[in-house]
N, C-alpha and C. Protein backbone atom coordinates (compact mmCIF):
# COMPACT_ATOMS: atom_id res chain seq x y z
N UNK A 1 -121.24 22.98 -110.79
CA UNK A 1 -121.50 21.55 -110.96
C UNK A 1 -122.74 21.17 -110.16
N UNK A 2 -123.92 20.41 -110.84
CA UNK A 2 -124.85 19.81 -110.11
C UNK A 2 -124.52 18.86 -109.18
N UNK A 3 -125.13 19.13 -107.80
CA UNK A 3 -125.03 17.90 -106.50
C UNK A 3 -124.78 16.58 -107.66
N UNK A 4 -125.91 16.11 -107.94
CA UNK A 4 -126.27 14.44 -108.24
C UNK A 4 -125.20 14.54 -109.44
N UNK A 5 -124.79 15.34 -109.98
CA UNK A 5 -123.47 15.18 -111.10
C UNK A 5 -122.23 14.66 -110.02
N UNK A 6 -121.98 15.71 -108.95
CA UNK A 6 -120.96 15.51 -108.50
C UNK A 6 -121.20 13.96 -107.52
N UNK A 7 -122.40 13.44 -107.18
CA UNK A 7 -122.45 12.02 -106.34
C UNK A 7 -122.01 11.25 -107.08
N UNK A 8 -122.81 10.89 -108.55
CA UNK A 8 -122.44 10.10 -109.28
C UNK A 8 -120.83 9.69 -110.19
N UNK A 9 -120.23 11.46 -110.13
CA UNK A 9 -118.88 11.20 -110.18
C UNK A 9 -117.97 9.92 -108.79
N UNK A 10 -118.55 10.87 -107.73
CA UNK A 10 -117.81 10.25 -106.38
C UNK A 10 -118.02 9.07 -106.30
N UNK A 11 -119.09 8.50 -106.50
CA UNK A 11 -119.66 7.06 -106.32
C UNK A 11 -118.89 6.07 -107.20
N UNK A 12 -118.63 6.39 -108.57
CA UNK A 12 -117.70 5.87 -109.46
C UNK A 12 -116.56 5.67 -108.79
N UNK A 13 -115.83 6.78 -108.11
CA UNK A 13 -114.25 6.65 -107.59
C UNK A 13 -114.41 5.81 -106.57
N UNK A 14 -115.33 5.39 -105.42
CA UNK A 14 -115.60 4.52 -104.59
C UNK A 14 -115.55 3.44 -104.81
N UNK A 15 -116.46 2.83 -106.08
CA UNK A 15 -116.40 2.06 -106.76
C UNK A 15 -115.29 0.94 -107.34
N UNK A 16 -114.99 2.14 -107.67
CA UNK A 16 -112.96 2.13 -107.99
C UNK A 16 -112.05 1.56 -107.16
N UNK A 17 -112.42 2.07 -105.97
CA UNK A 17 -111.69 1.83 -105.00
C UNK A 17 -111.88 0.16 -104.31
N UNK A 18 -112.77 0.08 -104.00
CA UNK A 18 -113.71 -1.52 -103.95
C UNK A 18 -113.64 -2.57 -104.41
N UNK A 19 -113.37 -1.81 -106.13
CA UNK A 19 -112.86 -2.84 -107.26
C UNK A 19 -111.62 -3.64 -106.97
N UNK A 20 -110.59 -2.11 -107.21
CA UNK A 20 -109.35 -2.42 -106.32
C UNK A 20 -109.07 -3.14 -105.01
N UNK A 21 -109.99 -3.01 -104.09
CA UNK A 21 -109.23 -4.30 -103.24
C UNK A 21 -109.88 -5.12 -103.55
N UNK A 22 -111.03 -5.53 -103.89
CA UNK A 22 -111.13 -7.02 -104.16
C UNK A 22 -110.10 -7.47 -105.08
N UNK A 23 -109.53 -7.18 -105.93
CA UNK A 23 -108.43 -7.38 -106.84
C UNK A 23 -107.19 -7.76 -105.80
N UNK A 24 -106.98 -6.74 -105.02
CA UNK A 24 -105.90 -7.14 -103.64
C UNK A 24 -106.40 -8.59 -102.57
N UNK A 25 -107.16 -8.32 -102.69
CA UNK A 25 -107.94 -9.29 -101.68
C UNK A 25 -107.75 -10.90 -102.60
N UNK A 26 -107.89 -10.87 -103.84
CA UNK A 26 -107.86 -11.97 -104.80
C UNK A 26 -106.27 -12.75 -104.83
N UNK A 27 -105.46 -11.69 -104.66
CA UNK A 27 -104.46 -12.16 -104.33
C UNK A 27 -103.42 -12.86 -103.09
N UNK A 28 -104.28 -12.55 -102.04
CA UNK A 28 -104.19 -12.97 -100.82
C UNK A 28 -103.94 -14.90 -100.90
N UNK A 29 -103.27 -15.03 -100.32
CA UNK A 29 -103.68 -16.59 -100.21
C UNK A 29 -104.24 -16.91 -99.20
N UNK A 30 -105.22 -18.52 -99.74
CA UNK A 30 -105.99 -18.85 -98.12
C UNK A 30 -105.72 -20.13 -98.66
N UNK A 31 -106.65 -20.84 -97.82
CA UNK A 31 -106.43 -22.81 -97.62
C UNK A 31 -106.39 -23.51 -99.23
N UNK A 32 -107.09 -22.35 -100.39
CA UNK A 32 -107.62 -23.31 -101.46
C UNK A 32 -106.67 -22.23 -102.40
N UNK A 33 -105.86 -23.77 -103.41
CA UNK A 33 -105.88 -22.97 -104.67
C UNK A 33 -106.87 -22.31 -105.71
N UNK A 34 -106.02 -20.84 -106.02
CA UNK A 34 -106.89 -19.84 -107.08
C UNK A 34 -106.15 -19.01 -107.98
N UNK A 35 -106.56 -19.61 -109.44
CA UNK A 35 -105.48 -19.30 -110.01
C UNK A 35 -105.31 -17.15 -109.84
N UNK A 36 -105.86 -16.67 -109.22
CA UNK A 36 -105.89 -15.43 -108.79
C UNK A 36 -104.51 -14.95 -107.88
N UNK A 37 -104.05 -16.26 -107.43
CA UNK A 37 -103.19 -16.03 -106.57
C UNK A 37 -101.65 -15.63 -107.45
N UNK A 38 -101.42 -15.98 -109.03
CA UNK A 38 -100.75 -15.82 -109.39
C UNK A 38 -100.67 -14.16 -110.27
N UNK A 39 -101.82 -13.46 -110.13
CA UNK A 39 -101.99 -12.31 -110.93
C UNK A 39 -101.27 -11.30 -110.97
N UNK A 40 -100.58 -11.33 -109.73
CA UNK A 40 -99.73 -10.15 -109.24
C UNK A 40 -97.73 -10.68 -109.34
N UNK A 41 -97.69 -11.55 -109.90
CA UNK A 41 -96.57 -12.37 -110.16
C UNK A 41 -96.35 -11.72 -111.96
N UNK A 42 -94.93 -11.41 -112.04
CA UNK A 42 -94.61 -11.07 -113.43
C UNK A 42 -93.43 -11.90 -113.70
N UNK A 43 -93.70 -12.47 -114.83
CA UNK A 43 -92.56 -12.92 -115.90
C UNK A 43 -92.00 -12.47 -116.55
N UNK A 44 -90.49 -12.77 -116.54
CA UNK A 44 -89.87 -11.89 -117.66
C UNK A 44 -89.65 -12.66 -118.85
N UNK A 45 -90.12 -11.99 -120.12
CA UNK A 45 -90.63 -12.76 -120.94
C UNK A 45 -89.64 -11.57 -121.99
N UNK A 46 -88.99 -12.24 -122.90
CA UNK A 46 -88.11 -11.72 -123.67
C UNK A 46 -87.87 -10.22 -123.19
N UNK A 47 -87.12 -10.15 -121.98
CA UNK A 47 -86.76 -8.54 -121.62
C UNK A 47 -88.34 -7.66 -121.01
N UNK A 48 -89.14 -8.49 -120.76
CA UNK A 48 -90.60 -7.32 -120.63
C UNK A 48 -91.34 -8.31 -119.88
N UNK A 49 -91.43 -7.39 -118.34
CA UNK A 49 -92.30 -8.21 -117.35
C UNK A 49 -93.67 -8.28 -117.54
N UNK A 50 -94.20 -9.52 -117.88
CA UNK A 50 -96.07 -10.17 -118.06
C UNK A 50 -96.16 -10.65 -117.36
N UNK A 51 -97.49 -10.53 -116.77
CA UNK A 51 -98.32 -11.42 -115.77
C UNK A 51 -98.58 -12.82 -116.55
N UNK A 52 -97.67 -13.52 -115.29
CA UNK A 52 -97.99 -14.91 -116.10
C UNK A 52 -99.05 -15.67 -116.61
N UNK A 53 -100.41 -15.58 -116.10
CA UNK A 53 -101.16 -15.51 -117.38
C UNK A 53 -100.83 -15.07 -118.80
N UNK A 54 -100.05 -14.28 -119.08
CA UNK A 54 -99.47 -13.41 -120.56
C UNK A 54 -99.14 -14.72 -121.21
N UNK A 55 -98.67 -15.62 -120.67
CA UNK A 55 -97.25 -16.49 -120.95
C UNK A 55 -97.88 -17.93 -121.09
N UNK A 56 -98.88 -18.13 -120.08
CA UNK A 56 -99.17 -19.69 -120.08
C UNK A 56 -100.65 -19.72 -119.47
N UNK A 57 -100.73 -20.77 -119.41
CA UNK A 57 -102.20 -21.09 -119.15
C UNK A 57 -102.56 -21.54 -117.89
N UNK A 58 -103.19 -20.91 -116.79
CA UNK A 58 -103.26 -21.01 -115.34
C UNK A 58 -104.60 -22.09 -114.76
N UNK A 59 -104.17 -23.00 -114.54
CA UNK A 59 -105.85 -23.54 -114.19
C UNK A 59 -105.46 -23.71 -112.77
N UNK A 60 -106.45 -24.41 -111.91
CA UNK A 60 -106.88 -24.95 -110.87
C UNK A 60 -107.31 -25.76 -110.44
N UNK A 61 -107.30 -27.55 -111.06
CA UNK A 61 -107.86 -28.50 -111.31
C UNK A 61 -108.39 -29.26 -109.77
N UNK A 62 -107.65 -29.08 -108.62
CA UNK A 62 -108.17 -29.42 -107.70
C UNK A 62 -107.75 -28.08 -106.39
N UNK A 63 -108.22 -28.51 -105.20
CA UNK A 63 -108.74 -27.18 -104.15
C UNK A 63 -106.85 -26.84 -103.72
N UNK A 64 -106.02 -27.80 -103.77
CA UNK A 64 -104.67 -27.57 -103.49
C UNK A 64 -103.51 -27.52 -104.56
N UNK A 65 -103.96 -27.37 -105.43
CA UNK A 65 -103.18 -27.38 -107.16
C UNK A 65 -103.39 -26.55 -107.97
N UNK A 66 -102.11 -25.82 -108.59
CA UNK A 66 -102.43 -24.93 -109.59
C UNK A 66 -101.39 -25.30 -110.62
N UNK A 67 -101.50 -25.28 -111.76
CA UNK A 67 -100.85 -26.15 -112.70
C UNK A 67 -100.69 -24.72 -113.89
N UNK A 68 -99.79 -24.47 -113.97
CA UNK A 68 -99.15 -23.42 -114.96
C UNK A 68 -98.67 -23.95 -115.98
N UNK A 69 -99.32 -24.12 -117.52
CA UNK A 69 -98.91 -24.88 -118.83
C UNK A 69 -98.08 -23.60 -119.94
N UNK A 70 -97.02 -23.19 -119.37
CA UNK A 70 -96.49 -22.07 -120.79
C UNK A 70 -96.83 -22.64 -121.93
N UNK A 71 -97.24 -21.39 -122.49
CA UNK A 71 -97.25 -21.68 -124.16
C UNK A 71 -96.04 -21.91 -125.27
N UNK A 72 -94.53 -21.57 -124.10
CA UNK A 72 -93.46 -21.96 -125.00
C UNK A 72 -93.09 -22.92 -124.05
N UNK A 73 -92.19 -23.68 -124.24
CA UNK A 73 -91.32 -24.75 -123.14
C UNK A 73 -90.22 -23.69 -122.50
N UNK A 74 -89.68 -22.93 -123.23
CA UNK A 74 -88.61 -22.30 -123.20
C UNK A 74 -88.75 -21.16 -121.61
N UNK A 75 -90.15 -21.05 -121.62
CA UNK A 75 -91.05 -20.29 -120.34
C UNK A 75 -91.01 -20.88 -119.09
N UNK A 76 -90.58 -22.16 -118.87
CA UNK A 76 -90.42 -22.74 -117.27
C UNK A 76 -89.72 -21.94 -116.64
N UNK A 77 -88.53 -22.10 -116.97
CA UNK A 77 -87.40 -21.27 -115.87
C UNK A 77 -87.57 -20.31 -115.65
N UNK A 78 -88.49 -19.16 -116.34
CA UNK A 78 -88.90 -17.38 -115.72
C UNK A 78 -89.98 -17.84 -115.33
N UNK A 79 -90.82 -18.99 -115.49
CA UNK A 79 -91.91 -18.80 -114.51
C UNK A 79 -91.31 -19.07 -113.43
N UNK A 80 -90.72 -20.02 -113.35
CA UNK A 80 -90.25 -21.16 -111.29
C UNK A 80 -89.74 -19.85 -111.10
N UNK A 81 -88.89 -19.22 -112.02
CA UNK A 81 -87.91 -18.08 -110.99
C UNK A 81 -88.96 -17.10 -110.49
N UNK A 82 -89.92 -16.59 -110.93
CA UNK A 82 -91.06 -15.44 -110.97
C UNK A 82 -91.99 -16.06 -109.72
N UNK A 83 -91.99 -17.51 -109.73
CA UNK A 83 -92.88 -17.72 -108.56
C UNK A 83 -92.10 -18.17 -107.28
N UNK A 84 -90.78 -18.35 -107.30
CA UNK A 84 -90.15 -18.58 -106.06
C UNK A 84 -89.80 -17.46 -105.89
N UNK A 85 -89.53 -16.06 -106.62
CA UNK A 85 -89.08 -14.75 -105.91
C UNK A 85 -90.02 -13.69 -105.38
N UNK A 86 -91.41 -14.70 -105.08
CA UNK A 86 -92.72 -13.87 -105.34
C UNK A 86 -93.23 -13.70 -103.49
N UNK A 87 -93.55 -13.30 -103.13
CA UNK A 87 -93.86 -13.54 -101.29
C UNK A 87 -95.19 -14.89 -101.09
N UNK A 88 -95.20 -15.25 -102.35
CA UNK A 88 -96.64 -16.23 -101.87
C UNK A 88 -96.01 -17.78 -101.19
N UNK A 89 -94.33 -18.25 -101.28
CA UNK A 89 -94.31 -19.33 -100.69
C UNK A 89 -94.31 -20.20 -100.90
N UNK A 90 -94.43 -20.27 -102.38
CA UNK A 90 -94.87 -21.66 -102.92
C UNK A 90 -93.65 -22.08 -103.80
N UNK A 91 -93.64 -23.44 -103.77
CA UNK A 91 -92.66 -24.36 -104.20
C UNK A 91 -92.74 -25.18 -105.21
N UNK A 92 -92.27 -24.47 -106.85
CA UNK A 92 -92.95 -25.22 -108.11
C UNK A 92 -92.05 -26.32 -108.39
N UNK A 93 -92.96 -27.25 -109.00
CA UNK A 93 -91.76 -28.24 -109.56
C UNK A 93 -92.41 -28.50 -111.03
N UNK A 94 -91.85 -28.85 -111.82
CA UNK A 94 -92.28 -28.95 -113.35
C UNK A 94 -91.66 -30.57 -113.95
N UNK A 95 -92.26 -30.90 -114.62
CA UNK A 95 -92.10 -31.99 -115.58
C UNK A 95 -91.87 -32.19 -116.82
N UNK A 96 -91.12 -30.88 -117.25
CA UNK A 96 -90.93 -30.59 -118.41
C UNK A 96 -91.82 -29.65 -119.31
N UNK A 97 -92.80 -29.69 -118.98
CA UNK A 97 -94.49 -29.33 -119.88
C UNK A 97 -95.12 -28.64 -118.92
N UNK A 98 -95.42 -28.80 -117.78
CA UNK A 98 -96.10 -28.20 -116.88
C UNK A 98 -95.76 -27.79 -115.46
N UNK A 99 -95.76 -26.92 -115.15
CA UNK A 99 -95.32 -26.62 -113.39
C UNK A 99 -96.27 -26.73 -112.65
N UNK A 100 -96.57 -27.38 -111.66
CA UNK A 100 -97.10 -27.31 -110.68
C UNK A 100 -96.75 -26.66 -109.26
N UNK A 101 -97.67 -26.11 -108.66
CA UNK A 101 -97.37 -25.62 -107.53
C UNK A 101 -99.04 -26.13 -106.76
N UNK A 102 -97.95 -26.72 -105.18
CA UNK A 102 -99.11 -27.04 -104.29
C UNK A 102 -98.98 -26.51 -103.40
N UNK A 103 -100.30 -26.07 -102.83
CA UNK A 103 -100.51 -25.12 -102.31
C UNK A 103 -100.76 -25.58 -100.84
N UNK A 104 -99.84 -25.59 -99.77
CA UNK A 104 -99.37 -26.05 -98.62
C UNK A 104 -100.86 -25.75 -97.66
N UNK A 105 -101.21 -26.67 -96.85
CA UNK A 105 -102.22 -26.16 -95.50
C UNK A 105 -101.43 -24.81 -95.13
N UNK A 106 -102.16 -23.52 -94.61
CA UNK A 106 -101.52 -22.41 -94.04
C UNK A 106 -101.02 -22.80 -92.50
N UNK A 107 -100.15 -22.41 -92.15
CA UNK A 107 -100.01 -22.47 -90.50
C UNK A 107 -101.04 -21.72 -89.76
N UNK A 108 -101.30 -21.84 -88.43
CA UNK A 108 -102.08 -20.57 -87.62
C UNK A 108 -101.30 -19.47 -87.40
N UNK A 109 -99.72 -19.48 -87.69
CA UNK A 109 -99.29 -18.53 -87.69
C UNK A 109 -99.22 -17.18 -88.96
N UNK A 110 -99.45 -18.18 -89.51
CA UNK A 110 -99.19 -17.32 -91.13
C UNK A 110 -100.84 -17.26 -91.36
N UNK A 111 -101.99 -17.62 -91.03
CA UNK A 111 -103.03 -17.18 -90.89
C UNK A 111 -103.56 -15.85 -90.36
N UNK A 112 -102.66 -16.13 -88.94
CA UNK A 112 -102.80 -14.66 -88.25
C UNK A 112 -102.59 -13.26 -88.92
N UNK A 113 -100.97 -13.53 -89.91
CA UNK A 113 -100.58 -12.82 -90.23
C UNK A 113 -101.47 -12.02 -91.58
N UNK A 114 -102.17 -13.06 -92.33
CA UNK A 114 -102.84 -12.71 -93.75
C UNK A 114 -104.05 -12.00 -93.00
N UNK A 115 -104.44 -12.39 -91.76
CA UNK A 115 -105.78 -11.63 -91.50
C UNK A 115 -105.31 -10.43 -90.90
N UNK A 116 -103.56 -10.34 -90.47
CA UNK A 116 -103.97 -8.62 -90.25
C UNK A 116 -103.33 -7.93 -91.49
N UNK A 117 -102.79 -8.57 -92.70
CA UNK A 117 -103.06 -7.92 -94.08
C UNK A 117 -104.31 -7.23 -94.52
N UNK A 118 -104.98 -8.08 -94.44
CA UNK A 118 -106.15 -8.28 -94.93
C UNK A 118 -106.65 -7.15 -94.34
N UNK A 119 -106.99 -7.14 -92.98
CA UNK A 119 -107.50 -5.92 -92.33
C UNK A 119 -106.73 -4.52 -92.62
N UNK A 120 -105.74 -4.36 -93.00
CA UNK A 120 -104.46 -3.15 -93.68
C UNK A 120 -105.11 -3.11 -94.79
N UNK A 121 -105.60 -3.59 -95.71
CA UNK A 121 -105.77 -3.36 -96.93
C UNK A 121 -107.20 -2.65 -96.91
N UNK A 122 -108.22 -2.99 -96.09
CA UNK A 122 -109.36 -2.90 -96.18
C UNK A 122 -109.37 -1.38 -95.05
N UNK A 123 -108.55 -1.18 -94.48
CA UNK A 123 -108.35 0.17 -93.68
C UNK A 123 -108.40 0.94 -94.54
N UNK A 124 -106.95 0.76 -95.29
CA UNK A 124 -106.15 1.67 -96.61
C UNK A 124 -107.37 1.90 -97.91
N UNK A 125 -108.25 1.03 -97.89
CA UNK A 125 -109.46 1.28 -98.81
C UNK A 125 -110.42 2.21 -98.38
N UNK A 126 -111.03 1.71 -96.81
CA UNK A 126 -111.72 3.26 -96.22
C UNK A 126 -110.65 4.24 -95.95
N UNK A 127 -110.03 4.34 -95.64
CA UNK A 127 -109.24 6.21 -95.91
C UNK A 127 -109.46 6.09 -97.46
N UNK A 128 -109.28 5.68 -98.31
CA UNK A 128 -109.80 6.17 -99.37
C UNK A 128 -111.03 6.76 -99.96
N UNK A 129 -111.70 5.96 -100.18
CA UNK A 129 -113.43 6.22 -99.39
C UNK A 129 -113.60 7.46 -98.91
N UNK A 130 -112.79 7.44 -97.66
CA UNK A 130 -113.30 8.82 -96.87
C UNK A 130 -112.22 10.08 -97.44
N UNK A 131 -111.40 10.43 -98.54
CA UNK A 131 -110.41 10.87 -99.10
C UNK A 131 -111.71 11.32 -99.72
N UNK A 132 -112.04 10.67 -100.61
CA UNK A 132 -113.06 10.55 -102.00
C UNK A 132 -114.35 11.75 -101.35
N UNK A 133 -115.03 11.13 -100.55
CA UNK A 133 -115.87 12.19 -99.22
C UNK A 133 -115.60 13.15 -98.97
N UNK A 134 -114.46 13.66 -98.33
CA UNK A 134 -113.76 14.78 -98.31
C UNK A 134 -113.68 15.72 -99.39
N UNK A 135 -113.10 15.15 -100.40
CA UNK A 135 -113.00 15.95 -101.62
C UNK A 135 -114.36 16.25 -102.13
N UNK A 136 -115.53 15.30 -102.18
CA UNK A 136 -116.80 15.78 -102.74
C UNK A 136 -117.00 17.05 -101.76
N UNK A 137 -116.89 16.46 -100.46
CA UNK A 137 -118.06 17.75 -99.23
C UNK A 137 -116.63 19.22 -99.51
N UNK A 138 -115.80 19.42 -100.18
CA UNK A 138 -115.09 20.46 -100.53
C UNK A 138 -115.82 21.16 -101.66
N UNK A 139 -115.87 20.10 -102.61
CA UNK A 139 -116.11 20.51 -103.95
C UNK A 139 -117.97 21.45 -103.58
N UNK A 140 -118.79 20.98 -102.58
CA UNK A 140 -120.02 21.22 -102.22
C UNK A 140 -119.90 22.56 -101.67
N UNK A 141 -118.92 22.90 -100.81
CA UNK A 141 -118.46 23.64 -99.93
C UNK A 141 -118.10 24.76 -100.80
N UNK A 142 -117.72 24.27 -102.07
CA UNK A 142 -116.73 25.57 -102.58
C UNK A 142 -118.19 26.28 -103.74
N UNK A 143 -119.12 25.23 -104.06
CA UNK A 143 -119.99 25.91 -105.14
C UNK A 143 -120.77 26.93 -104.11
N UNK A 144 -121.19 26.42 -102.78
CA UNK A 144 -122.06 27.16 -101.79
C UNK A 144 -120.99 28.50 -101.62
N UNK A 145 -120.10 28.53 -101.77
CA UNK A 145 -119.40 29.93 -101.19
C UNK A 145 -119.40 30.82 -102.72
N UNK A 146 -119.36 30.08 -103.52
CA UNK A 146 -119.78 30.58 -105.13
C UNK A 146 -121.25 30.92 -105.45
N UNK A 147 -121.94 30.91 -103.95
CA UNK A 147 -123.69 30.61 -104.61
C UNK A 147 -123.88 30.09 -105.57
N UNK A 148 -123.40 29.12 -106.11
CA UNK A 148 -124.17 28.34 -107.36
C UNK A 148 -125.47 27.34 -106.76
N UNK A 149 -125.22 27.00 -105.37
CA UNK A 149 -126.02 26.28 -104.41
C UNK A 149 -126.77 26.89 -103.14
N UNK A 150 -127.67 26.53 -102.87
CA UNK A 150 -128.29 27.51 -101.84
C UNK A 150 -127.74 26.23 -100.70
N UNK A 151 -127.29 26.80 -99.15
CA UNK A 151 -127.40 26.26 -98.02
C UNK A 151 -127.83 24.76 -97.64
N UNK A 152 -128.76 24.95 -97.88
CA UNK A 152 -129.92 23.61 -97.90
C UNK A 152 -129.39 22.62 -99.15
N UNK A 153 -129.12 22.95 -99.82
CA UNK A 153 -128.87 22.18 -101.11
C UNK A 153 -127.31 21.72 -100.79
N UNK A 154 -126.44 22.61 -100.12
CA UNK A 154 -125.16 21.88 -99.61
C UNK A 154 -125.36 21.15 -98.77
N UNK A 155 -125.91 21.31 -97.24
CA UNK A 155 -126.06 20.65 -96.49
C UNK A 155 -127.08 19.13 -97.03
N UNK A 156 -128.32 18.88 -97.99
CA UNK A 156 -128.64 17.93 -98.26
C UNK A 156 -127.27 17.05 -99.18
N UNK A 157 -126.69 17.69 -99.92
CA UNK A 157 -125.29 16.96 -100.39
C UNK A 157 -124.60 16.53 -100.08
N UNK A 158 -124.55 17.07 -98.44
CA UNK A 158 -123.10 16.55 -97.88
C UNK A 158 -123.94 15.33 -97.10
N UNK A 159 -125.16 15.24 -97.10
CA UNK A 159 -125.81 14.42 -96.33
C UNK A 159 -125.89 12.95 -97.19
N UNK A 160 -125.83 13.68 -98.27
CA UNK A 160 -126.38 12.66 -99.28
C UNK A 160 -124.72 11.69 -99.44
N UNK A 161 -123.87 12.48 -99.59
CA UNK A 161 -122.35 12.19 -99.56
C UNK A 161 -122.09 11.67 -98.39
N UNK A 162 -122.39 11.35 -97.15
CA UNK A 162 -122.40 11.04 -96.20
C UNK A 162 -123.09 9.21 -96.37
N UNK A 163 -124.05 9.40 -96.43
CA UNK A 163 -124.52 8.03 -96.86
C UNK A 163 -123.64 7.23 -97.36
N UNK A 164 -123.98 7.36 -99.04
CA UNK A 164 -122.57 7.19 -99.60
C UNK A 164 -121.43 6.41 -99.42
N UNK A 165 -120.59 7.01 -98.47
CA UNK A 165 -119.89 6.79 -97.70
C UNK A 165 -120.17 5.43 -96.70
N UNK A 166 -120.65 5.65 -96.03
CA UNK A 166 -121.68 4.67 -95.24
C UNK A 166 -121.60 3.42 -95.45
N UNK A 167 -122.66 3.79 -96.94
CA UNK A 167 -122.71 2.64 -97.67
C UNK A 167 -121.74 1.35 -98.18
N UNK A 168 -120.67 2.16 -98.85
CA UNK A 168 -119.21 1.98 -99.76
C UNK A 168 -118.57 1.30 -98.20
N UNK A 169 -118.64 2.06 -96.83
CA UNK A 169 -117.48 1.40 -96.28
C UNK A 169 -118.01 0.62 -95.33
N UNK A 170 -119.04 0.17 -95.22
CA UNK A 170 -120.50 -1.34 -95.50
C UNK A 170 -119.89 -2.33 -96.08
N UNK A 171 -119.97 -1.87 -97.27
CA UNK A 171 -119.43 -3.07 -98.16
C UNK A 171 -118.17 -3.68 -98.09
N UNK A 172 -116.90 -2.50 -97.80
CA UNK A 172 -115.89 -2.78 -97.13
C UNK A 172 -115.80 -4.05 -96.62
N UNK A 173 -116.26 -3.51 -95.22
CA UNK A 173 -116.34 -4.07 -94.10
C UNK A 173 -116.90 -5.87 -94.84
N UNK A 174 -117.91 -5.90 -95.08
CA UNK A 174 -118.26 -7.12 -95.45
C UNK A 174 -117.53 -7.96 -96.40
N UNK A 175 -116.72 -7.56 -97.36
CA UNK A 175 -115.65 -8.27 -98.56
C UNK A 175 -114.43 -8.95 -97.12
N UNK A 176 -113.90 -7.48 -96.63
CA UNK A 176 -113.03 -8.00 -95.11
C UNK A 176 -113.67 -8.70 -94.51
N UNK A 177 -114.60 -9.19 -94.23
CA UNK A 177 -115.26 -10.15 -93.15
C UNK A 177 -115.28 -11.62 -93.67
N UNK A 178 -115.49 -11.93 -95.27
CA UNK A 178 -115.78 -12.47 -95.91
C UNK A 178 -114.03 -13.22 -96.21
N UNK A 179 -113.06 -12.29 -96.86
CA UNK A 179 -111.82 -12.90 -96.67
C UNK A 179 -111.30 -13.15 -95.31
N UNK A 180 -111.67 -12.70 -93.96
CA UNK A 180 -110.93 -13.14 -92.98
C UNK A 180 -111.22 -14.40 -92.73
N UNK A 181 -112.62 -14.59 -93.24
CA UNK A 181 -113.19 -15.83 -92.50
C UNK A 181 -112.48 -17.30 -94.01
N UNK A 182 -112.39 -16.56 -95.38
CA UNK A 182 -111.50 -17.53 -95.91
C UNK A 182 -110.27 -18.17 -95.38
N UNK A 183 -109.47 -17.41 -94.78
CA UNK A 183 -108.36 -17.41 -94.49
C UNK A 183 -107.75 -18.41 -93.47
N UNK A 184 -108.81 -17.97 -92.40
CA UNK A 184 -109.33 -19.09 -90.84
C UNK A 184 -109.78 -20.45 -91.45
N UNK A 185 -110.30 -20.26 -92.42
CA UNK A 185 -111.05 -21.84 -92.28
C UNK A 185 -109.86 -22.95 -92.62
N UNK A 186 -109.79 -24.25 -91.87
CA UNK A 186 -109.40 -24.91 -92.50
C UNK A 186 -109.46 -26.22 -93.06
């Protein structure tokens, strides 16, 4: 396998990985409603759990409101049940047609707590990262003992894979910096 074949594989799985917590990170709650906060919430919807998006229509009309419109009426009661059995906290009430859920000021206690989530998640993303690293500087390791690579050409790979790395858990770091400081503000 060519070096720059095998970066551009690795760089993808990094990628991947990045993707993935911002996706985790989206779900986090902070001071402002987003209808993101409901993505990870499933409805049971005739016997088969959907993300309530599947089911109804999620907006966000102001910074403390999220207003869930099912597309059947018959859909309230698996949503309220789906969002009161959910860890986010929130307390829907509906009017027949629409549920609302408002989205409470956070405590400083329960602040504390989302920012050392937050920091767990973004750990659990660099060991990944560096998982991903590992496995490339193997895969480098194993063509050089195959001579398919001369010395120099491993060692610039693993250098190059090194960066990389670097880079990816850079960015990390900055998405985590970026939600902690959501979280704090109030």
């Amino acid at each position: 396998m060519e070096i720059q074949e095998l970066l551009t594989r690795e760089e993808s799985r990094m990628d991947k990985t990045i993707e993935a917590l911002k996706h985790e990170f989206a779900s986090i709650r902070t001071g402002r409603a987003s209808t993101a906060l409901l993505d990870k919430v499933m409805v049971d919807y005739y016997g088969t759990p959907s993300p309530i998006n599947q089911v109804a229509n999620v907006t966000a009309p102001e910074p403390r409101l999220i207003l869930v419109k099912p597309w059947e009426k018959s859909m309230i009661g698996p949503i309220e049940k789906a969002v009161l059995q959910s860890d986010l906290g929130l307390n829907p009430s509906n009017d027949g047609d629409t549920i609302r859920l408002a989205i409470p000021q956070l405590t400083e206690e329960r602040r504390k707590e989302l920012v050392k989530v937050v920091s767990k998640k973004a750990e659990e993303a660099k060991v990944a990262v560096r998982n991903i690293r590992r496995d490339a500087n193997d895969a480098i390791k194993k063509e050089e003992k195959a001579k398919t690579i001369t010395e120099d050409d491993s060692k610039q790979g693993q250098d190059q894979i090194q960066k990389l790395t670097d880079k990816k858990i850079k960015a990390i770091d900055e998405l985590k910096d970026k939600k902690e400081k959501d979280v704090l503000e109030v």
